[in-house]
PDB file of N, CA and C in Angstrom:
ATOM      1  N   UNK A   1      -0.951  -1.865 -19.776  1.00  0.00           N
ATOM      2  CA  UNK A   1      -1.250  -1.472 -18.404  1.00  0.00           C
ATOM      3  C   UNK A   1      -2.204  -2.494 -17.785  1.00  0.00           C
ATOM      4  N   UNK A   2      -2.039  -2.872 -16.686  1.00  0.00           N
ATOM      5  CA  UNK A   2      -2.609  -3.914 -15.722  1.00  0.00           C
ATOM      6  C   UNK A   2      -3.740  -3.385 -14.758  1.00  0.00           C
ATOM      7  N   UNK A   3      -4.491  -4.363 -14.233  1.00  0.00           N
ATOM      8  CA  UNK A   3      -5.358  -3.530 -13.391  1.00  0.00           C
ATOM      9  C   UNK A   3      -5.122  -4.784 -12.219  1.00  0.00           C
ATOM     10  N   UNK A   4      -4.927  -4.363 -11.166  1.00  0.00           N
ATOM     11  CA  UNK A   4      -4.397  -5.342  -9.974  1.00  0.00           C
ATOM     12  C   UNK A   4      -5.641  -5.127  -8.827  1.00  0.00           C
ATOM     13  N   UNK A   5      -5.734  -6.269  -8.210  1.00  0.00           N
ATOM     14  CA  UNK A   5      -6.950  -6.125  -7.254  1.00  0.00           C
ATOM     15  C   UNK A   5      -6.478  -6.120  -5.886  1.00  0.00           C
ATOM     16  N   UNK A   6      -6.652  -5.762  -4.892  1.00  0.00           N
ATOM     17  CA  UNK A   6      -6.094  -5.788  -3.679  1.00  0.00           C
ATOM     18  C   UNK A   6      -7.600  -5.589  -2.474  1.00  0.00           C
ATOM     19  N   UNK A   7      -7.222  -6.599  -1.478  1.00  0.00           N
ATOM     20  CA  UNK A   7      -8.496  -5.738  -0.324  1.00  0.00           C
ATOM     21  C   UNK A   7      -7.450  -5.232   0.274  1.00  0.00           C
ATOM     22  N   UNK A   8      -8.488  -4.240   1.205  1.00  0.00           N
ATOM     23  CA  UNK A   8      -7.901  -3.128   2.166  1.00  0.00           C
ATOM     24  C   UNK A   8      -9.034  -2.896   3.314  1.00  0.00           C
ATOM     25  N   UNK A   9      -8.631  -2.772   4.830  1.00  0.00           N
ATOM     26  CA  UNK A   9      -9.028  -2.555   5.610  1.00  0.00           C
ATOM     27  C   UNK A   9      -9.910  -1.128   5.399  1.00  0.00           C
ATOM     28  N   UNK A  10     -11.508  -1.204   5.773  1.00  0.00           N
ATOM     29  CA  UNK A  10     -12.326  -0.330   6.182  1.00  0.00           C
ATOM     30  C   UNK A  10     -11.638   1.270   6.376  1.00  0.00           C
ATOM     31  N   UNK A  11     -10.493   1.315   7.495  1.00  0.00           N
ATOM     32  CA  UNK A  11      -9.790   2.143   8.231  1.00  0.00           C
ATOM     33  C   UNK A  11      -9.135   2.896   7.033  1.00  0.00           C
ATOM     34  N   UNK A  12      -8.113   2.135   6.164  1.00  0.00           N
ATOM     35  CA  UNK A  12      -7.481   2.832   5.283  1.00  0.00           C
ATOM     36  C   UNK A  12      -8.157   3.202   3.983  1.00  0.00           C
ATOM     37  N   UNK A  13      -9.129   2.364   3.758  1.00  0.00           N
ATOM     38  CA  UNK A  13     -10.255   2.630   2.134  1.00  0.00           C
ATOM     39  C   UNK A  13     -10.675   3.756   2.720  1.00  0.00           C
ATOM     40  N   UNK A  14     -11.536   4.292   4.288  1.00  0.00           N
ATOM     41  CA  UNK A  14     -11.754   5.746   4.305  1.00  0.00           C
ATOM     42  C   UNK A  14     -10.990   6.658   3.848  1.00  0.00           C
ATOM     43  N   UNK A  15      -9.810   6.388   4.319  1.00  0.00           N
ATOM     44  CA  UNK A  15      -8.732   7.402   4.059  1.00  0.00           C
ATOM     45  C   UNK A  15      -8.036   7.619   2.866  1.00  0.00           C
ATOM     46  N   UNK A  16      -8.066   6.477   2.232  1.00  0.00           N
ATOM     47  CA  UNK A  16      -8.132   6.488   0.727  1.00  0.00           C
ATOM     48  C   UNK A  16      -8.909   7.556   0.119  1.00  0.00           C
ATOM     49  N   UNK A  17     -10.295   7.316   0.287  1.00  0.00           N
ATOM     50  CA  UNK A  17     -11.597   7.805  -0.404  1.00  0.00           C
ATOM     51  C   UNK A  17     -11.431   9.094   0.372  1.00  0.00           C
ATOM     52  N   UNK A  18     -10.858   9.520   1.373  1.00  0.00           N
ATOM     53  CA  UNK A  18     -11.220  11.078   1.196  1.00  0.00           C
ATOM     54  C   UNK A  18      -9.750  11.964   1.250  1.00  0.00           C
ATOM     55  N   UNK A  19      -9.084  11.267   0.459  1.00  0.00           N
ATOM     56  CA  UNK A  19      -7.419  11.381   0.157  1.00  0.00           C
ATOM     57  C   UNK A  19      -6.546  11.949   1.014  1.00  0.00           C
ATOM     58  N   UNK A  20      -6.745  11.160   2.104  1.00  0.00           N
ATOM     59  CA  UNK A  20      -5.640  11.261   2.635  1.00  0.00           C
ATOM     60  C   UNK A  20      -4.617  10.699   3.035  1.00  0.00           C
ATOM     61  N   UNK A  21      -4.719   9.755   2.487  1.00  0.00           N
ATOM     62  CA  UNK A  21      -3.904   8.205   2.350  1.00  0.00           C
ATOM     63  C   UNK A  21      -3.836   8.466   1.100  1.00  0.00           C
ATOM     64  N   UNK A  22      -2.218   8.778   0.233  1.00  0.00           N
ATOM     65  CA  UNK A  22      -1.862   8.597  -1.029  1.00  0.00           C
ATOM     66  C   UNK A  22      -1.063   7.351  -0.878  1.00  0.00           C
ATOM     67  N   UNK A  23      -0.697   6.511  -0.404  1.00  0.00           N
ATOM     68  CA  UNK A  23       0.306   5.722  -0.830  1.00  0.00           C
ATOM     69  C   UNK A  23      -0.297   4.338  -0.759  1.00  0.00           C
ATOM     70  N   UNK A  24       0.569   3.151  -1.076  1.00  0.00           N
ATOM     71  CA  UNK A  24       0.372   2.136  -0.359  1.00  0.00           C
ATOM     72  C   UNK A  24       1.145   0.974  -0.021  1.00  0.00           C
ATOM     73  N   UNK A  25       1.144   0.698   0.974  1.00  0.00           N
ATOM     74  CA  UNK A  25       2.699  -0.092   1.155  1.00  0.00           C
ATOM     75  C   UNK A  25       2.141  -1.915   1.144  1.00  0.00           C
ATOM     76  N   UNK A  26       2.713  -2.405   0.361  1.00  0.00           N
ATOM     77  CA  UNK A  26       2.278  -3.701   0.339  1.00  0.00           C
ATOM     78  C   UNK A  26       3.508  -5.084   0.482  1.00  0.00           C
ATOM     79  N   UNK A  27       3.354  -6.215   0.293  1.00  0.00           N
ATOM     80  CA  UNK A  27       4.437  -6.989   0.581  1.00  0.00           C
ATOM     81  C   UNK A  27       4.609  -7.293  -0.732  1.00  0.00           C
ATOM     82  N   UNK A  28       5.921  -7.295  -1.224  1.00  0.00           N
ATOM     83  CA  UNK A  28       6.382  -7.495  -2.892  1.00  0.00           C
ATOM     84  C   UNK A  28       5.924  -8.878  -3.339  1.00  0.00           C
ATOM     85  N   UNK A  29       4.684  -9.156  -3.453  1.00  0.00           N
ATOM     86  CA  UNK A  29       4.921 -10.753  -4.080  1.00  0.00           C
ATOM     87  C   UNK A  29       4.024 -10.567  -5.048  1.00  0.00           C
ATOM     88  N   UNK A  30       3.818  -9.741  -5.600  1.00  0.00           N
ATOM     89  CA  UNK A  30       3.134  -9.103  -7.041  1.00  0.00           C
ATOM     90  C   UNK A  30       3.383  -8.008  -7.818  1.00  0.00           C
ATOM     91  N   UNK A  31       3.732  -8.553  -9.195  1.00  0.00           N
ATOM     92  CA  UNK A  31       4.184  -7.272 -10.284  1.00  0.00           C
ATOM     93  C   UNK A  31       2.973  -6.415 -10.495  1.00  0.00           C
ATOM     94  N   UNK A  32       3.751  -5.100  -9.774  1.00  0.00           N
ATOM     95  CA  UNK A  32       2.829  -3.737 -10.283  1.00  0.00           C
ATOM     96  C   UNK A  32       3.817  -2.526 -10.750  1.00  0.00           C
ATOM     97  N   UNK A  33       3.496  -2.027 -11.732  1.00  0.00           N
ATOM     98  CA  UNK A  33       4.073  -1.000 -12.749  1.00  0.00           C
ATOM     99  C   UNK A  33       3.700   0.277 -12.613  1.00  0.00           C
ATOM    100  N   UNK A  34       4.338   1.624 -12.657  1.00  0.00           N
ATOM    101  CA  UNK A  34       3.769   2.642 -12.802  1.00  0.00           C
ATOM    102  C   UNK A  34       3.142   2.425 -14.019  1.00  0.00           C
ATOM    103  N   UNK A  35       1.826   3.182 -13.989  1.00  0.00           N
ATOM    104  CA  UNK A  35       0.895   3.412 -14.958  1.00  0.00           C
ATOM    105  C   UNK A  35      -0.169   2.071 -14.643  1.00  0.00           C
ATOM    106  N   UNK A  36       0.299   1.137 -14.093  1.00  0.00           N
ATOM    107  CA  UNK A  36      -0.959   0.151 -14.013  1.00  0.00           C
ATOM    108  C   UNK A  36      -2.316   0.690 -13.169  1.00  0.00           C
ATOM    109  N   UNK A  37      -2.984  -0.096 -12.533  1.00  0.00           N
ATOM    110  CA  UNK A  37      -4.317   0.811 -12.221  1.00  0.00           C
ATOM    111  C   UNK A  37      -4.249  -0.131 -10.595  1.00  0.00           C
ATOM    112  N   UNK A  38      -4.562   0.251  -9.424  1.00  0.00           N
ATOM    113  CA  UNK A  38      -4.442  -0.451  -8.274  1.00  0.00           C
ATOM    114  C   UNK A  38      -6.175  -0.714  -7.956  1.00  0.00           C
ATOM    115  N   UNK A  39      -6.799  -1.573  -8.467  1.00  0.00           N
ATOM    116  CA  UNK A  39      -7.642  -1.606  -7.615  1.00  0.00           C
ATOM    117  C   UNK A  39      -8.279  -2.071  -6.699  1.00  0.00           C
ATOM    118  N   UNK A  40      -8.823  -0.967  -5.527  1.00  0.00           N
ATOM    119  CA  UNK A  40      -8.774  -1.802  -3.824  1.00  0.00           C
ATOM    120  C   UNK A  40     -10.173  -2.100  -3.522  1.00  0.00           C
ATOM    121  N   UNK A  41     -10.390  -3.523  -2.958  1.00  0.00           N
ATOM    122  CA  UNK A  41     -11.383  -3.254  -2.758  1.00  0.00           C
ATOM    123  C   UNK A  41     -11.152  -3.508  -0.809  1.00  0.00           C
ATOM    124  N   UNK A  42     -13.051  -2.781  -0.650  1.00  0.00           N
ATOM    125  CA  UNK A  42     -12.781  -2.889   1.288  1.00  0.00           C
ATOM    126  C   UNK A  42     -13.307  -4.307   1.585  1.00  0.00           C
ATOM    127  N   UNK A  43     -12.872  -4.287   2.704  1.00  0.00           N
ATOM    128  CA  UNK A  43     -12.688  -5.560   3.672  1.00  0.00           C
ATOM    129  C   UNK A  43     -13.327  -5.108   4.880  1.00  0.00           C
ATOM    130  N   UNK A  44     -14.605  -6.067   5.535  1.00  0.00           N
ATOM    131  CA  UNK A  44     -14.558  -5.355   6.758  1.00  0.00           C
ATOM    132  C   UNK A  44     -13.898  -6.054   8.032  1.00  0.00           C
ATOM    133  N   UNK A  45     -12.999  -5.356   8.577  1.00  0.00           N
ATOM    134  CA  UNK A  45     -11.944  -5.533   9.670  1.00  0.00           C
ATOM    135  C   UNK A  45     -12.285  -6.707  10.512  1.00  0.00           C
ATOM    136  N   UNK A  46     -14.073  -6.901  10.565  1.00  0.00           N
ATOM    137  CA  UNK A  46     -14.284  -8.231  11.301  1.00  0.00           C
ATOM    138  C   UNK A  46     -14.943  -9.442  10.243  1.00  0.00           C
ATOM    139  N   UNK A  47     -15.442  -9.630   9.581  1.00  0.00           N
ATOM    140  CA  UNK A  47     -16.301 -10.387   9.367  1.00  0.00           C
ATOM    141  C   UNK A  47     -15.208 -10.745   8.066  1.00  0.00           C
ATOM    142  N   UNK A  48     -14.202  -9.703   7.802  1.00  0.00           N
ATOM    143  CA  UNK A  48     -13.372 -10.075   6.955  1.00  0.00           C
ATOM    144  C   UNK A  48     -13.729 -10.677   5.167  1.00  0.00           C
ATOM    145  N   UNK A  49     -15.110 -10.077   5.297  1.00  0.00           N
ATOM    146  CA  UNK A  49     -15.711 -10.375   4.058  1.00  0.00           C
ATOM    147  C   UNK A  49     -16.069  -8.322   2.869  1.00  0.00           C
ATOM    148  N   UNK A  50     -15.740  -8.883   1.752  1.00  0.00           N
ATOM    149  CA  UNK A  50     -15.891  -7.694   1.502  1.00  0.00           C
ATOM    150  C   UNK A  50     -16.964  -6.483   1.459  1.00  0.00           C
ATOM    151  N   UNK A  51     -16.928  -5.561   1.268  1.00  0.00           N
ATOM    152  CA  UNK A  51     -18.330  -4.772   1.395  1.00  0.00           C
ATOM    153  C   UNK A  51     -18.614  -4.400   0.714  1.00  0.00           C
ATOM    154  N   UNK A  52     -18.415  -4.878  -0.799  1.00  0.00           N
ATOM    155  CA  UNK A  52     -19.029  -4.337  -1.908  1.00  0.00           C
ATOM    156  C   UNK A  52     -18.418  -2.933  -2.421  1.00  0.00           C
ATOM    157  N   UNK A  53     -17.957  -2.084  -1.772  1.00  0.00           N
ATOM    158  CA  UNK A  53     -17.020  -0.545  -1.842  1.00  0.00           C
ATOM    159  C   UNK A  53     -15.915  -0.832  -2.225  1.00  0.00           C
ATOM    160  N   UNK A  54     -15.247  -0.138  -3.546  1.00  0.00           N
ATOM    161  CA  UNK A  54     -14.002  -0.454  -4.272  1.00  0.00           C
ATOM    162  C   UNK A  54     -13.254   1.307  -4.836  1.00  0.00           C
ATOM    163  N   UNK A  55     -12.711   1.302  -4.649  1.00  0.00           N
ATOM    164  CA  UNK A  55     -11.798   2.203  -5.484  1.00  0.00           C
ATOM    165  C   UNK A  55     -10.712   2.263  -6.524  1.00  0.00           C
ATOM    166  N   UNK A  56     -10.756   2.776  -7.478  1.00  0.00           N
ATOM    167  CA  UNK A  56      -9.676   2.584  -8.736  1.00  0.00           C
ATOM    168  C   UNK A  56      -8.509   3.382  -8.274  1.00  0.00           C
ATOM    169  N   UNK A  57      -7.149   3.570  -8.186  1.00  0.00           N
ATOM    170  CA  UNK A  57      -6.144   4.059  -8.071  1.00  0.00           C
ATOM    171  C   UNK A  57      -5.196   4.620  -9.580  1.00  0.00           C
ATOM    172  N   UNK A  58      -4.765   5.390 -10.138  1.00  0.00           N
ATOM    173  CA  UNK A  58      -4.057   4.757 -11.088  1.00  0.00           C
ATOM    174  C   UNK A  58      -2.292   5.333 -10.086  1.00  0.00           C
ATOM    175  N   UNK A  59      -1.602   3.920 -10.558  1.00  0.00           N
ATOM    176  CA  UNK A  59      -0.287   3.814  -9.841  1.00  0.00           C
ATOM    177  C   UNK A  59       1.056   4.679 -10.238  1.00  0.00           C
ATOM    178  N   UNK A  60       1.538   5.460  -9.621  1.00  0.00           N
ATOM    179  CA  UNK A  60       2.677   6.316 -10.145  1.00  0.00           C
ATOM    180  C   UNK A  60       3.799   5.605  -9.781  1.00  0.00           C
ATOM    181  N   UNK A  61       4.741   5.999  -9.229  1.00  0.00           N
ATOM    182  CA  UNK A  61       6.215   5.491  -8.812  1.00  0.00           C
ATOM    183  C   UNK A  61       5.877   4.766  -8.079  1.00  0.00           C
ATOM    184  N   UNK A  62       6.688   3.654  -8.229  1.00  0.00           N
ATOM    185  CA  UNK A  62       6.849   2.009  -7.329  1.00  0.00           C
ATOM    186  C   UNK A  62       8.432   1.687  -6.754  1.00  0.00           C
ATOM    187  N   UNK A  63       8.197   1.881  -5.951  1.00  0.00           N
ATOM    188  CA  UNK A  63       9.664   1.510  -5.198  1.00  0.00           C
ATOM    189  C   UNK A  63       9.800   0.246  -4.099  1.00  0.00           C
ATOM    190  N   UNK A  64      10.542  -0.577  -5.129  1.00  0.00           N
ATOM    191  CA  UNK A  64      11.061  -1.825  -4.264  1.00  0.00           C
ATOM    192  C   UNK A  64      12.293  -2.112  -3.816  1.00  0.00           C
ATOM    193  N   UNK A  65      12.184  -2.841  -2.214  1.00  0.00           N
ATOM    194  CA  UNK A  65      13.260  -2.960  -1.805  1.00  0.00           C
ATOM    195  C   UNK A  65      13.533  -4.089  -0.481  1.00  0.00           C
ATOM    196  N   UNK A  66      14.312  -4.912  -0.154  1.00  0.00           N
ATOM    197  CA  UNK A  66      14.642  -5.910   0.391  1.00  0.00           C
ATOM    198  C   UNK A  66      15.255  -5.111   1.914  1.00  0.00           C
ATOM    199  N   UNK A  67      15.133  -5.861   2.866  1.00  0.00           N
ATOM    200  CA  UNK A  67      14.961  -5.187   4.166  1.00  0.00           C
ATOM    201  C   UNK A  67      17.258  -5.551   3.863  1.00  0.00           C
ATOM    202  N   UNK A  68      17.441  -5.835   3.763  1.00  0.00           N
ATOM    203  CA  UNK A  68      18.876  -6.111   3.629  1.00  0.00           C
ATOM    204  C   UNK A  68      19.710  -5.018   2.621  1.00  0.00           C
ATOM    205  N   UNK A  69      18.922  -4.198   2.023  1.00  0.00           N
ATOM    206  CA  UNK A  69      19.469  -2.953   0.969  1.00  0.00           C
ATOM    207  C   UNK A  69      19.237  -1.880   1.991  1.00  0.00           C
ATOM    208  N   UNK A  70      18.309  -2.403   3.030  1.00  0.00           N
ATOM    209  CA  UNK A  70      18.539  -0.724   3.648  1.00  0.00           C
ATOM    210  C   UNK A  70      19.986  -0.893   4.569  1.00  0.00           C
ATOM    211  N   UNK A  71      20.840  -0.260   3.978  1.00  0.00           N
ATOM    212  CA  UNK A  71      22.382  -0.271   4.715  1.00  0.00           C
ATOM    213  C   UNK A  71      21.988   1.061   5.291  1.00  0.00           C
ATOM    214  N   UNK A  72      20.899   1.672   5.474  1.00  0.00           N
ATOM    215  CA  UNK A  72      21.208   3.509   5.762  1.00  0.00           C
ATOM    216  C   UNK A  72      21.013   3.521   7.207  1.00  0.00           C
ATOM    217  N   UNK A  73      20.451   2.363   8.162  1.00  0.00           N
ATOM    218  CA  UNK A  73      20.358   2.170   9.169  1.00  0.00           C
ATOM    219  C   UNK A  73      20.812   1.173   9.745  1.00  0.00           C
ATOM    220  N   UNK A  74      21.115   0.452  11.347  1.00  0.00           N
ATOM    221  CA  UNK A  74      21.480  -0.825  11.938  1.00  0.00           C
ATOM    222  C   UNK A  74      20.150  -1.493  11.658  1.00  0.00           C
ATOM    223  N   UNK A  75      20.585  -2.651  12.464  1.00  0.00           N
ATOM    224  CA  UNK A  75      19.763  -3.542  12.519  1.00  0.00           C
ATOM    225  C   UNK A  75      18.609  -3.532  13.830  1.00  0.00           C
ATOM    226  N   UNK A  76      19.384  -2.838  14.356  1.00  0.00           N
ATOM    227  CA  UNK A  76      19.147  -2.012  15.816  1.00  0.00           C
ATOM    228  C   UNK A  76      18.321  -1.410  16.104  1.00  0.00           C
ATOM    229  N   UNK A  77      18.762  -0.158  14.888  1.00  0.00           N
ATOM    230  CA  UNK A  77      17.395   1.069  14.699  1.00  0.00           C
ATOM    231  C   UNK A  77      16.295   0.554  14.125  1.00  0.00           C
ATOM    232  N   UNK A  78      16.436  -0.116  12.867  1.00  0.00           N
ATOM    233  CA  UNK A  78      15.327  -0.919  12.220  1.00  0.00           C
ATOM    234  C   UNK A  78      14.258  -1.182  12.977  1.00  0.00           C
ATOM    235  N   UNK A  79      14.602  -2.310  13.931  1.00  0.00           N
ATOM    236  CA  UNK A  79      13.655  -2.883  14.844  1.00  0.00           C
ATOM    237  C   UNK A  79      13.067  -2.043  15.928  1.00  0.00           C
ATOM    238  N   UNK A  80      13.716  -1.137  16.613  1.00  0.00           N
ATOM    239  CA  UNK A  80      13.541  -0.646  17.453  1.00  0.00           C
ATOM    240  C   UNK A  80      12.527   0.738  16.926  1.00  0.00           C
ATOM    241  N   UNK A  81      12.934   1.156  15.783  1.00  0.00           N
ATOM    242  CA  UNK A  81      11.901   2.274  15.725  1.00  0.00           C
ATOM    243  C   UNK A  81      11.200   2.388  14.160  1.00  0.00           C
ATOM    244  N   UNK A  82      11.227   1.039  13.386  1.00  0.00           N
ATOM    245  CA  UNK A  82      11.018   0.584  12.442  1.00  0.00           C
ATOM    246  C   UNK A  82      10.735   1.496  11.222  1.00  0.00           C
ATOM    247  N   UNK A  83       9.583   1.809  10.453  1.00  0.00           N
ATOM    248  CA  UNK A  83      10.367   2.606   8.794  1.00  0.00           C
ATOM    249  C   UNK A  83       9.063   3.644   8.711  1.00  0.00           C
ATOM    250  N   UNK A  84       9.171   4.609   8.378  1.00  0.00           N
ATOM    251  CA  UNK A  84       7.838   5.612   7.803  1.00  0.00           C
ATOM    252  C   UNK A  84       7.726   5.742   6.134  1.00  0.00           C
ATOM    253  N   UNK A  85       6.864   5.639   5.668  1.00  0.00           N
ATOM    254  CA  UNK A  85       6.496   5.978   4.164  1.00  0.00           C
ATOM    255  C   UNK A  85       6.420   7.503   4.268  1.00  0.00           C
ATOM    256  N   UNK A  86       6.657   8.134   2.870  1.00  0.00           N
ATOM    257  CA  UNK A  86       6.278   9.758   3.395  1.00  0.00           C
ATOM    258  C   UNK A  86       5.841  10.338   2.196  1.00  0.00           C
ATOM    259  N   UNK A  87       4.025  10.629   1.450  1.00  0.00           N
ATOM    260  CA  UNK A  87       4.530  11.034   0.274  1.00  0.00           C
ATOM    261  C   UNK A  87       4.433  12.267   0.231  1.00  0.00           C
ATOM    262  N   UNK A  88       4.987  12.945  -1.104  1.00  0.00           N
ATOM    263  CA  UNK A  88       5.273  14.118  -1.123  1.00  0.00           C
ATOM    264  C   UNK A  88       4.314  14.891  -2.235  1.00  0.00           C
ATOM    265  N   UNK A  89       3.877  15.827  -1.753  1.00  0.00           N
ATOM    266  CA  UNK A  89       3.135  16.254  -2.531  1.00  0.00           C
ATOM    267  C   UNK A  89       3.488  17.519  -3.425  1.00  0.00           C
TER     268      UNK A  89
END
């Protein structure tokens, strides 16, 4: 099991930290595994330097996917009203 580092905007580490933000949507250019450990640290939105505040995650289901596999919509709808994450509790 891996432990992965990530920053995250002020805005969403709140929401993280008082759980209401379970998910996290990121751009695929790093291997992460269920069971690895996500950890975020904050960023502040201006100064863009970190703030010392971090949170451990541990990672459940990972779902990847290429904007060209979603056949379930046009290209049309895509753009026009673009994608929601939704988790389920």
């Amino acid at each position: 099991m891996a432990i992965i580092k990530k920053k995250v905007d002020t805005e969403w580490f709140e929401l993280i930290m008082a759980g209401k933000k379970t998910y996290e949507l990121r751009l695929n250019d790093f291997e992460i595994n269920e069971g690895d450990t996500l950890l975020l640290e904050e960023v502040d939105p201006v100064t863009r330097l970190l703030t010392g505040r971090s949170i451990e995650k541990k990672v459940g289901f990972v779902g990847k996917f290429k904007t060209e596999e979603l056949i379930f919509w046009s290209q049309e709808e895509m753009k026009e009203k673009g994608f929601q994450i939704i988790s389920l509790l």
